[in-house]
Structure formats: C-alpha cells, structure tokens
Protein backbone atom coordinates (compact mmCIF):
# COMPACT_ATOMS: atom_id res chain seq x y z
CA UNK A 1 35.64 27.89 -16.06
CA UNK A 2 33.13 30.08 -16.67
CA UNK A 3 33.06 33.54 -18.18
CA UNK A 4 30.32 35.67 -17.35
CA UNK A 5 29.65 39.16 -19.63
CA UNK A 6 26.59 41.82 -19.46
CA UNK A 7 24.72 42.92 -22.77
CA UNK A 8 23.53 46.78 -23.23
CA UNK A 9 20.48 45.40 -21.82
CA UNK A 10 21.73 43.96 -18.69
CA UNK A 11 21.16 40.30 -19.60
CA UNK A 12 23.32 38.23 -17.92
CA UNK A 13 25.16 35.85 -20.42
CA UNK A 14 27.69 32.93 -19.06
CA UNK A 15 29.99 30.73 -21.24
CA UNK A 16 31.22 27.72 -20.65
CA UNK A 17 34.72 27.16 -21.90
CA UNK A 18 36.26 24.28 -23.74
CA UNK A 19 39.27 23.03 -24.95
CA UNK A 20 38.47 20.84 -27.22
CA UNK A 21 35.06 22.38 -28.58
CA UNK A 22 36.30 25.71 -29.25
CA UNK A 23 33.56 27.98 -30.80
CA UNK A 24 34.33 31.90 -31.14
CA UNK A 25 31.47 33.96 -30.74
CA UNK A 26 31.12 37.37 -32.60
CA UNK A 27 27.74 39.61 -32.23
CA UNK A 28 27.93 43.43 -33.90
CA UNK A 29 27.28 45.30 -30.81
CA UNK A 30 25.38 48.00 -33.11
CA UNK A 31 22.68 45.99 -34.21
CA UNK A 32 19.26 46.38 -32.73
CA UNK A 33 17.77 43.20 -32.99
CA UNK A 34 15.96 41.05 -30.58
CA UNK A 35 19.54 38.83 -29.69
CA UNK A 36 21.74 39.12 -27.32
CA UNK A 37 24.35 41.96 -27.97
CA UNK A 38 28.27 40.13 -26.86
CA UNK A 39 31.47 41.47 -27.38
CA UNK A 40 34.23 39.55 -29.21
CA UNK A 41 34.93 36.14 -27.20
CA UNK A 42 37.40 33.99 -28.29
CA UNK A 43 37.60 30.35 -27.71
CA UNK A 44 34.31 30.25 -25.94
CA UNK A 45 31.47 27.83 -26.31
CA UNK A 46 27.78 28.61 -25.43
CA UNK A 47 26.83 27.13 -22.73
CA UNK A 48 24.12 28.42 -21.21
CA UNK A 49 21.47 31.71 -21.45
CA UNK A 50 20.45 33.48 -18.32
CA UNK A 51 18.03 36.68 -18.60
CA UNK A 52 18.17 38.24 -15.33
C-alpha cells in the first residue's frame, strides 16, 4: 500500500507502508530548508523519493 502526499513545492513523495518496520515521519512544515516539507505520517516507512 502506498501513500502518496504533495510538498508546498509540488514534489511528489510516496511511502511505502509496513507492518513490521514501522517508522513515523515528522517534517516542520515551516522550515525553509532544502528537504522535503511532509505532514505528520504515522506508521509509514520511506520508501521511495520522486521529484516530479
């Protein structure tokens, strides 16, 4: 299962989730940095990074 989410700067970003690897991922939507900006996703691993 895959869940797919857009950044502020239209990067596409797809996670690949686990059951038994569970990772959550937190990035502070306000920061201006170079990373990707993702909301608040539970129980998701990283699976993959797709700029489109």
């Amino acid at each position: 299962m895959d869940l797919k989410l857009a950044d502020p700067e239209n990067r596409e970003i797809t996670f690949s989730l686990w059951g038994e690897h569970i990772q959550p991922v937190l990035e502070n939507l306000e920061k201006q940095d170079s990373k990707p900006k993702i909301v608040c996703v539970q129980f998701a691993r990283i699976n993959r990074f797709r700029n489109t």
